[in-house]
Protein backbone atom coordinates (compact mmCIF):
# COMPACT_ATOMS: atom_id res chain seq x y z
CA UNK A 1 -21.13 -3.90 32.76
CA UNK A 2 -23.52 -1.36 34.39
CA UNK A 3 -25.73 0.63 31.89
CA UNK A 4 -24.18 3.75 31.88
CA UNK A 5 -20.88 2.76 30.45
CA UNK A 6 -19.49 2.35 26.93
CA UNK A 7 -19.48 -1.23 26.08
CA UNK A 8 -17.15 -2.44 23.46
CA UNK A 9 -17.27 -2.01 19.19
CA UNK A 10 -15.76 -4.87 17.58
CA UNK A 11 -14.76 -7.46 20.16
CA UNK A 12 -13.00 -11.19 18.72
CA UNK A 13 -10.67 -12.58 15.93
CA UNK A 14 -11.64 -10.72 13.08
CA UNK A 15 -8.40 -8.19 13.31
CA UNK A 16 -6.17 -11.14 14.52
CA UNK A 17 -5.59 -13.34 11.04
CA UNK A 18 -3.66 -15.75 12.84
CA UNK A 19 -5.98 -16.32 15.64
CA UNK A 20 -7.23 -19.80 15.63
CA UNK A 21 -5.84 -22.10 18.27
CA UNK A 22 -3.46 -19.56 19.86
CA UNK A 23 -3.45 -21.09 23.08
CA UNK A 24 -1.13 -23.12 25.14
CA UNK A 25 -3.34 -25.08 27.40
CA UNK A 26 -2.91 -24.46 31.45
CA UNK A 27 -5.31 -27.59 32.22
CA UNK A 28 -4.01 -30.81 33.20
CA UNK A 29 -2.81 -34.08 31.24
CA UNK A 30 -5.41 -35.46 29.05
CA UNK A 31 -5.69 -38.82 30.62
CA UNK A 32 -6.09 -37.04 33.87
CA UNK A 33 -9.22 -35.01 32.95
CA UNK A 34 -13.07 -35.61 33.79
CA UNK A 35 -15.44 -35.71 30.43
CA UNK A 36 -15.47 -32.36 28.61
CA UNK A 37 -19.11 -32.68 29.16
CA UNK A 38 -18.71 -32.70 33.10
CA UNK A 39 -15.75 -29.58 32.85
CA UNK A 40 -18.02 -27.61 30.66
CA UNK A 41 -21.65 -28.01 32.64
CA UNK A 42 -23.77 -26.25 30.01
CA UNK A 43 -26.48 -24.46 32.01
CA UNK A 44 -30.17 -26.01 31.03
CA UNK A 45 -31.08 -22.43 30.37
CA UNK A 46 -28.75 -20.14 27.78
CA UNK A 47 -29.21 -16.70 28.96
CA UNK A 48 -30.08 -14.72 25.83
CA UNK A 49 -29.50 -10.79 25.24
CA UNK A 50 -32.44 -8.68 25.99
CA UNK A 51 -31.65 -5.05 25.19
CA UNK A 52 -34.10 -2.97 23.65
CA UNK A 53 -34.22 -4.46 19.96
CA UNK A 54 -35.63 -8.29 19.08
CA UNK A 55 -32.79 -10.84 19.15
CA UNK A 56 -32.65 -14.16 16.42
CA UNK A 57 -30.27 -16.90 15.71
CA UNK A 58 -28.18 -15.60 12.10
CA UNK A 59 -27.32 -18.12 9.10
CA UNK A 60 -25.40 -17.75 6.32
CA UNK A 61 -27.59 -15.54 4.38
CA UNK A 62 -26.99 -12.66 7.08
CA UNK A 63 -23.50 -12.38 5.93
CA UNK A 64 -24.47 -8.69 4.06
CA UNK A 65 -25.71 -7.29 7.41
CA UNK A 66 -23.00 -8.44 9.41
CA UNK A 67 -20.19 -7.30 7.01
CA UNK A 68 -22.27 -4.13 6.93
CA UNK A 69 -21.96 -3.67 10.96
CA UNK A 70 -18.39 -5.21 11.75
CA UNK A 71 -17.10 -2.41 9.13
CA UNK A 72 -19.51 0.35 10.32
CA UNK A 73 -17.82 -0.47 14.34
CA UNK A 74 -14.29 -0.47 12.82
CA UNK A 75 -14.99 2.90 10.89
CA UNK A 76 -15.93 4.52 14.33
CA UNK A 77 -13.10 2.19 16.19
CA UNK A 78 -10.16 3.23 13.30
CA UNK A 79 -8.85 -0.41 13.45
CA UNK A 80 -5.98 -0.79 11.51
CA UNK A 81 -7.97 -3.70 9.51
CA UNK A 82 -10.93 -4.58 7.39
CA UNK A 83 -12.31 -7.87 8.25
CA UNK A 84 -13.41 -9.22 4.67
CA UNK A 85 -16.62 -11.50 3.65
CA UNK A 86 -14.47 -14.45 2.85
CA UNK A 87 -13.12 -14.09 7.03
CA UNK A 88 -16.73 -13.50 8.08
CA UNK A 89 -18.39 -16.48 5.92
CA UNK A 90 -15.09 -19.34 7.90
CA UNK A 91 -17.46 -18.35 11.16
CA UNK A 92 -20.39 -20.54 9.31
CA UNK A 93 -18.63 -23.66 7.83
CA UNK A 94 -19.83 -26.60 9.21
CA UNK A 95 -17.38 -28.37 9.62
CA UNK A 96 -17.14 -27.22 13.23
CA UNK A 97 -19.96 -26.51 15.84
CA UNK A 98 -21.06 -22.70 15.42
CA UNK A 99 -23.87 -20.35 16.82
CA UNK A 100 -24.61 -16.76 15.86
CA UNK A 101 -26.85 -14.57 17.54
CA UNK A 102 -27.89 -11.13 16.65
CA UNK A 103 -30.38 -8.19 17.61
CA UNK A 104 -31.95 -6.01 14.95
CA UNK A 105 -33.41 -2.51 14.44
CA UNK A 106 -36.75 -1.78 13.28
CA UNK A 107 -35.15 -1.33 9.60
CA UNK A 108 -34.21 -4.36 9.54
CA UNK A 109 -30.67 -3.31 10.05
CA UNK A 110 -28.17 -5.65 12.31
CA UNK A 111 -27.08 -3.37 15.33
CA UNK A 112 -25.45 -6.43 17.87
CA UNK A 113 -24.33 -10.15 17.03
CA UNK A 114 -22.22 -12.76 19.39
CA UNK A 115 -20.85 -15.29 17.41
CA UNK A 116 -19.25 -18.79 19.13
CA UNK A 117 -17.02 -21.17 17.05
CA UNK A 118 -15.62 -24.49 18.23
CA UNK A 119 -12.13 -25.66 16.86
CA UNK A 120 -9.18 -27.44 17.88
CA UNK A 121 -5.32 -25.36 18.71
CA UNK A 122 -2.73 -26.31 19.81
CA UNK A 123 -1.75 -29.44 21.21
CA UNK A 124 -5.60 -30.54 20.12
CA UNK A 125 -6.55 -27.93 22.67
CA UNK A 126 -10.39 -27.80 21.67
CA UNK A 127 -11.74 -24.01 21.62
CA UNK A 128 -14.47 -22.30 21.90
CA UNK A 129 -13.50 -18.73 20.04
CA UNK A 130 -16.35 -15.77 20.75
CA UNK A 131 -16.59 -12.96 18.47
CA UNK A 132 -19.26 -9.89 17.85
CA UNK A 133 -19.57 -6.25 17.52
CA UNK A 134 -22.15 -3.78 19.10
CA UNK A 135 -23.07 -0.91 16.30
CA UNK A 136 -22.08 2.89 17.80
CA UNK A 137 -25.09 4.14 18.04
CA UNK A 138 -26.26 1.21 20.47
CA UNK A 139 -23.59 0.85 23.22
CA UNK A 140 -23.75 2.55 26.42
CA UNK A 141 -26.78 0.13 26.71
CA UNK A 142 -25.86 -2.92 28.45
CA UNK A 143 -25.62 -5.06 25.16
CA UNK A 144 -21.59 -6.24 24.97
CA UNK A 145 -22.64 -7.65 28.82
CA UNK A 146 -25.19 -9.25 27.64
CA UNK A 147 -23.64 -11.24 24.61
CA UNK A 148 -20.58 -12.09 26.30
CA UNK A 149 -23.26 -14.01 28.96
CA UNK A 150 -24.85 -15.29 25.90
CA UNK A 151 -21.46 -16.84 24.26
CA UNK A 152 -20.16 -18.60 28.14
CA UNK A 153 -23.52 -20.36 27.95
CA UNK A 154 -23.22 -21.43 24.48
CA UNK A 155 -19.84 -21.68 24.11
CA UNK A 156 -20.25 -24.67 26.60
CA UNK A 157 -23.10 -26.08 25.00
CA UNK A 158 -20.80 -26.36 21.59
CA UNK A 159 -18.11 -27.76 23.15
CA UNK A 160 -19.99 -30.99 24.67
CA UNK A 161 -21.91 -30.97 21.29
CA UNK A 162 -18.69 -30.84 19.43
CA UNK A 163 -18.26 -34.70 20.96
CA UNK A 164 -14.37 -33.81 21.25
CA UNK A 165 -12.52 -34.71 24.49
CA UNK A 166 -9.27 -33.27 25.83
CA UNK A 167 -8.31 -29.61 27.16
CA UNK A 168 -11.00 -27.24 26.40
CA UNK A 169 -10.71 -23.27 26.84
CA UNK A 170 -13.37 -20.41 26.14
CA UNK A 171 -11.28 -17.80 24.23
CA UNK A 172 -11.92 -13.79 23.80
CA UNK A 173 -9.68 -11.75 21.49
CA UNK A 174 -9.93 -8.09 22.23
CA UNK A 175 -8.13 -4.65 20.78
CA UNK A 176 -6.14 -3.20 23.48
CA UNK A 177 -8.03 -0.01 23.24
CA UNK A 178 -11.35 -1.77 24.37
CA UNK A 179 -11.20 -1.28 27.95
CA UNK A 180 -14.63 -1.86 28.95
CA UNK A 181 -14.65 -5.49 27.12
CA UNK A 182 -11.60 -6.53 28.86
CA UNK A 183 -13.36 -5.39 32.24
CA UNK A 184 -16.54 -7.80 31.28
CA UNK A 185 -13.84 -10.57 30.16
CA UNK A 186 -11.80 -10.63 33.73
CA UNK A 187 -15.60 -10.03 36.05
CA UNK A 188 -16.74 -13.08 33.82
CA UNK A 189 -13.32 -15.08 34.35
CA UNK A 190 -11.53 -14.67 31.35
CA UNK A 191 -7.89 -14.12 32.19
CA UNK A 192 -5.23 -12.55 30.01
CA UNK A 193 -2.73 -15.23 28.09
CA UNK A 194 -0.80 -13.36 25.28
CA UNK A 195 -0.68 -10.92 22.67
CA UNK A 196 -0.03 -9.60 19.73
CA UNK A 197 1.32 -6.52 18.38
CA UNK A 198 0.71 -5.89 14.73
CA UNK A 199 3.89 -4.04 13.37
CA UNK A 200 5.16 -2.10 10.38
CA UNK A 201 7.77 -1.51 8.27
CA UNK A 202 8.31 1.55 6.05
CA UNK A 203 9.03 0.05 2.26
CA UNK A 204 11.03 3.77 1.51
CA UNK A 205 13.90 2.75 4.10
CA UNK A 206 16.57 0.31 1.67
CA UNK A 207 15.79 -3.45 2.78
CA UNK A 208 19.38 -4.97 3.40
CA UNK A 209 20.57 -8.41 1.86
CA UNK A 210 20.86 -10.94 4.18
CA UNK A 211 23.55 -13.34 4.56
CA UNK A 212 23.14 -17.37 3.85
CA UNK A 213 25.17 -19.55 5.41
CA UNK A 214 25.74 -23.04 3.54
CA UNK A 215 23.98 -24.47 1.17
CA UNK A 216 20.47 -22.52 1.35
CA UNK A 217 19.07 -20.91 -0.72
CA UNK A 218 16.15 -18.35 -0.66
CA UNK A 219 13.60 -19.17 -4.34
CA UNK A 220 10.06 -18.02 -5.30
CA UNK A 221 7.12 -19.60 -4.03
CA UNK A 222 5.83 -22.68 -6.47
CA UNK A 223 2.71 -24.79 -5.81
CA UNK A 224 4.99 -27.67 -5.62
CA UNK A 225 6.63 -26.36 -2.71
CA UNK A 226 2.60 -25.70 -1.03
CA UNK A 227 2.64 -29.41 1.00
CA UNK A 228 6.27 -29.56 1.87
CA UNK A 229 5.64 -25.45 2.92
CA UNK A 230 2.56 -27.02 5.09
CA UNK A 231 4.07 -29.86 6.72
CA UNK A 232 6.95 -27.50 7.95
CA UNK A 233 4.29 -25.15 8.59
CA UNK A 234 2.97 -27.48 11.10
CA UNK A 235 6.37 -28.77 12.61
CA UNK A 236 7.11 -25.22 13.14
CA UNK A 237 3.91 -24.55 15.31
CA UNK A 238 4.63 -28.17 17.47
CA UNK A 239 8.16 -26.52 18.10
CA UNK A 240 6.71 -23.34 19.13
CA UNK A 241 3.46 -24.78 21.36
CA UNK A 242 1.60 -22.14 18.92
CA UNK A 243 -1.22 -22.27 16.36
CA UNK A 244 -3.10 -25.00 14.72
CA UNK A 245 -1.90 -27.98 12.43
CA UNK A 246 -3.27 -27.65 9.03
CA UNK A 247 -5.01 -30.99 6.76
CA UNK A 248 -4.50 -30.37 3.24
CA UNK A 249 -8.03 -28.75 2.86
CA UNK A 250 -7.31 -26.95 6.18
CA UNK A 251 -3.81 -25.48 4.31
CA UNK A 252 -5.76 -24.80 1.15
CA UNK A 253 -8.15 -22.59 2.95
CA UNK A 254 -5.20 -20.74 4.91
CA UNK A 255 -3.36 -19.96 2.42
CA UNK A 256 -6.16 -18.11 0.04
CA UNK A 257 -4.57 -15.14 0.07
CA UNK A 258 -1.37 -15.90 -0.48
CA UNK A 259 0.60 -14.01 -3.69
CA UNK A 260 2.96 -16.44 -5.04
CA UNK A 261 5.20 -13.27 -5.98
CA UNK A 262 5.33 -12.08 -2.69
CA UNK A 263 5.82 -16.06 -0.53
CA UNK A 264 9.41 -17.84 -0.86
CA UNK A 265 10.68 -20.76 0.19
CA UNK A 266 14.11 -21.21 2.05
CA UNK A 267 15.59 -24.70 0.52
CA UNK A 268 18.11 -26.81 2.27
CA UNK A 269 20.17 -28.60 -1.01
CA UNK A 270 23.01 -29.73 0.89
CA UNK A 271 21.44 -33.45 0.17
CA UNK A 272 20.03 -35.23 -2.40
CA UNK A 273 16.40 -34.59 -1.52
CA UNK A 274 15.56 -30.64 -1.40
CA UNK A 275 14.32 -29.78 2.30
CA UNK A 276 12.03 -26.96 3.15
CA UNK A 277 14.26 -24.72 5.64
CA UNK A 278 11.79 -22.13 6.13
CA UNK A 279 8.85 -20.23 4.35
CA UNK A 280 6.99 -16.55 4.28
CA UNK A 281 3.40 -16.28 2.54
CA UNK A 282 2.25 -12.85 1.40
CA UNK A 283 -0.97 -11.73 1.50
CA UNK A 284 -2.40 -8.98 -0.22
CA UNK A 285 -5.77 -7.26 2.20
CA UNK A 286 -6.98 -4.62 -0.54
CA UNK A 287 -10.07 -4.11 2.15
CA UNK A 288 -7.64 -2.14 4.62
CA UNK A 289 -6.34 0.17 2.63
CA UNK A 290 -8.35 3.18 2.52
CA UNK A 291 -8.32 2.84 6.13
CA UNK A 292 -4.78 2.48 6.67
CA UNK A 293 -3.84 5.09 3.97
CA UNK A 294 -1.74 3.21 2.56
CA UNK A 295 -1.05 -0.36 0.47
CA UNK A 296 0.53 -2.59 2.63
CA UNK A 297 1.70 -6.30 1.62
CA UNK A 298 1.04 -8.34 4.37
CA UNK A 299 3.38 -11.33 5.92
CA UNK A 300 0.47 -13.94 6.65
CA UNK A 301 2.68 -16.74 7.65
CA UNK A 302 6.44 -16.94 8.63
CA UNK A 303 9.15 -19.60 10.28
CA UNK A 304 11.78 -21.34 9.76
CA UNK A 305 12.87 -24.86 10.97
CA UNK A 306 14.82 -25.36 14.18
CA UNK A 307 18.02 -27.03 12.66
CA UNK A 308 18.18 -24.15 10.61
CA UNK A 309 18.17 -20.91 12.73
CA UNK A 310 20.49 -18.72 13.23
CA UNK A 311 22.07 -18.94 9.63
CA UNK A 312 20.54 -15.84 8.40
CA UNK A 313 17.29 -17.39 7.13
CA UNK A 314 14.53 -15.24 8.88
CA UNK A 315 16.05 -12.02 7.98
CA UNK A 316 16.83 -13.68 4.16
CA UNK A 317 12.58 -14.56 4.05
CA UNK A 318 11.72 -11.42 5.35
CA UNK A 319 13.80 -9.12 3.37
CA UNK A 320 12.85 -11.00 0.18
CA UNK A 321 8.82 -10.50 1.48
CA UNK A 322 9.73 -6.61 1.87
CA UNK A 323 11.86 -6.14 -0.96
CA UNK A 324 8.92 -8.02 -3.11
CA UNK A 325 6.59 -5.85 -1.78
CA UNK A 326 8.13 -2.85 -2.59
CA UNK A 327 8.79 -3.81 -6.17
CA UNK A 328 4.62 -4.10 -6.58
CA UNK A 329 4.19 -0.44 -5.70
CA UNK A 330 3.15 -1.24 -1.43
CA UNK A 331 4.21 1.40 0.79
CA UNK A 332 4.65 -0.63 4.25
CA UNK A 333 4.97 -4.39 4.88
CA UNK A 334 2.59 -5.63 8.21
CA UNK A 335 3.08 -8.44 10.47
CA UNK A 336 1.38 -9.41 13.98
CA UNK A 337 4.41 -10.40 16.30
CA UNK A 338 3.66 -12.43 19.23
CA UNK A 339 4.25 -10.79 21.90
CA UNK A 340 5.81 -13.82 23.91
CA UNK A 341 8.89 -14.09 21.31
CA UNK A 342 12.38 -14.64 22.70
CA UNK A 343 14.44 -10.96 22.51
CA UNK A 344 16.31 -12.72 19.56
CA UNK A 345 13.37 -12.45 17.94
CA UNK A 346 11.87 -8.95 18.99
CA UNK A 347 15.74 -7.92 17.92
CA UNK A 348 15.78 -9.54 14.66
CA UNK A 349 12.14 -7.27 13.85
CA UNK A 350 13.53 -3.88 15.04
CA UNK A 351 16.68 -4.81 12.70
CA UNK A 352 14.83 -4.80 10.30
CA UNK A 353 12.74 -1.69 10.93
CA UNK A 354 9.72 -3.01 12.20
CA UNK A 355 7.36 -0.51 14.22
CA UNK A 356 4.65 -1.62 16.60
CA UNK A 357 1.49 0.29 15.93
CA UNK A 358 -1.61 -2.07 17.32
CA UNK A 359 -2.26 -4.62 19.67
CA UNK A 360 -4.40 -7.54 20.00
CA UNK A 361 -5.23 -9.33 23.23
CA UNK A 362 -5.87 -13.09 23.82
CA UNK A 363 -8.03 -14.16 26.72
CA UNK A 364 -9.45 -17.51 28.08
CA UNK A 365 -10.93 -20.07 30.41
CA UNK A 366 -9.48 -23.29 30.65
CA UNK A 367 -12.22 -25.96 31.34
């Protein structure tokens, strides 16, 4: 990007709470591909950002200053989202290669950061995700150029570090609205895969029951239900070629924000043994209210099982999610819909009432 223009605000997965391992890989059979450490050639030099302020690797204990600047960009930006501390401090666990990398004012303020984390997606696609944000008052200055140079270079550096082998992608999530960054993602050769469209639903309009066929049954979340929910959780993403398989520490994690009186289960009892059918997790994201204007319950996590679609389930979870919602005082419900769902799908949402207000892009480089 040529000084001169308007580089981007918040750029990554912050907004996106689904976002790790989105990816289907485009990169040939496993057995079939060179060393990760020959695809990703990590240059011997990492080319660093050198705009106007001094630049330092970040830890842990600059998790104040860069809550302070990813809100102070989405103020300015109106994103329909308030990344929270708990988000921010997943970029630092070590269980997976990371690298931050941040410029600072005089006042010891935080004004730019790049952030690069390794992890593994779908169909053990390993991924480096880039994230960062550029404060207002400091674009137009060649920084967002810069740190996007800075994350290539490191993000291959991670991923031969990382010791992983198999298909490897750089990934970039970006608002729609930032068209500058998705000009420095396609010059640098980031090309667009999928996206997302965060949607809404107006909790005034009556929420319809929803017809069960058989013997199903839609009942209130119960930490019993939490493994069975996680193994179909992950069976549901295999179907789909979507998302990342959760450990039971993994699922723990992911599920944080869950509120039990807003998640249900859909239970199969036509057999002896109770089967999870489907599931919805609600999440409650106090953080982006006073943005949004109003309290929203949030739909985190959603599916249900091949054998048993079409039998009512999805619009059973959901309208139990909405209806739940309502009855704790939230105006809308919010979900991000991929964008690559069969019309069945992008039906069964505008049934329902869902609006599309926002949306998120997702881009890579396989490796």
């Amino acid at each position: 990007m040529a000084a001169g223009e308007t580089p981007p605000g918040p750029f990554g997965l912050f907004g996106l709470r689904r976002a790790s391992g989105l990816l289907e890989p485009s990169a040939p059979e496993t057995e079939r591909l060179a060393p990760l450490a020959l695809r990703a050639a990590p240059p011997a030099q990492v080319r660093t950002p050198t705009s106007g302020v001094p630049w330092r690797r970040l830890t842990a204990e600059d998790l104040s200053l860069i809550l302070t600047l990813v809100h102070q960009c989405e103020d300015v930006d109106r994103t329909p989202y308030r990344t929270t501390l708990a988000e921010l401090g997943e970029l630092f666990d070590p269980a997976r290669p990371f690298a931050g990398y941040g410029g600072f004012a005089d006042d010891g303020s935080l004004v730019a950061f790049g952030f690069v984390r390794v992890t593994v997606g779908a169909g053990d696609v390993i991924q480096a995700v880039c994230s960062g944000s550029v404060h207002p008052e400091w674009r137009s200055r060649n920084i967002g150029s810069q740190i996007v140079d800075w994350q290539l270079d490191t993000a291959r550096h991670l991923l031969v570090e990382s010791g992983l082998q198999g298909p490897a992608q750089i990934v970039h999530i970006t608002d729609e609205a930032l068209a500058s960054m998705s000009e420095i993602l396609s010059r640098n050769g980031f090309t667009e895969r999928r996206s997302f469209i965060q949607m809404r639903r107006d909790l005034s309009e009556p929420v319809a029951e929803a017809e069960i066929s058989g013997l199903l049954s839609i009942e209130p979340w119960s930490p019993s239900w939490s493994d069975a929910v996680r193994r179909a959780q992950n069976q549901a993403l295999s179907d789909t070629e979507f998302g990342s398989r959760f450990g039971p520490e993994e699922w723990e994690k992911e599920i944080a924000e869950l509120v039990p009186e807003w998640s249900f289960v859909a239970v199969d009892r036509s057999s002896d043994r109770a089967r999870v059918a489907g599931y919805v997790v609600g999440a409650r994201y106090e953080d982006d209210w006073p943005m949004l204007g109003w309290r929203e319950g949030y739909i985190d996590s959603f599916g249900v099982m091949a054998e048993w679609r079409r039998r009512g389930l999805a619009r059973g979870l959901l309208g139990a999610a909405m209806r739940a919602f309502r009855n704790s005082g939230m105006d809308y419900a919010g979900i991000d819909v991929d964008t690559d769902v069969d019309e069945t799908d992008g039906q069964l949402y505008a049934m329902l009432g869902f609006e599309p207000t926002y949306r998120s892009v997702i881009w890579a480089i396989d490796l």
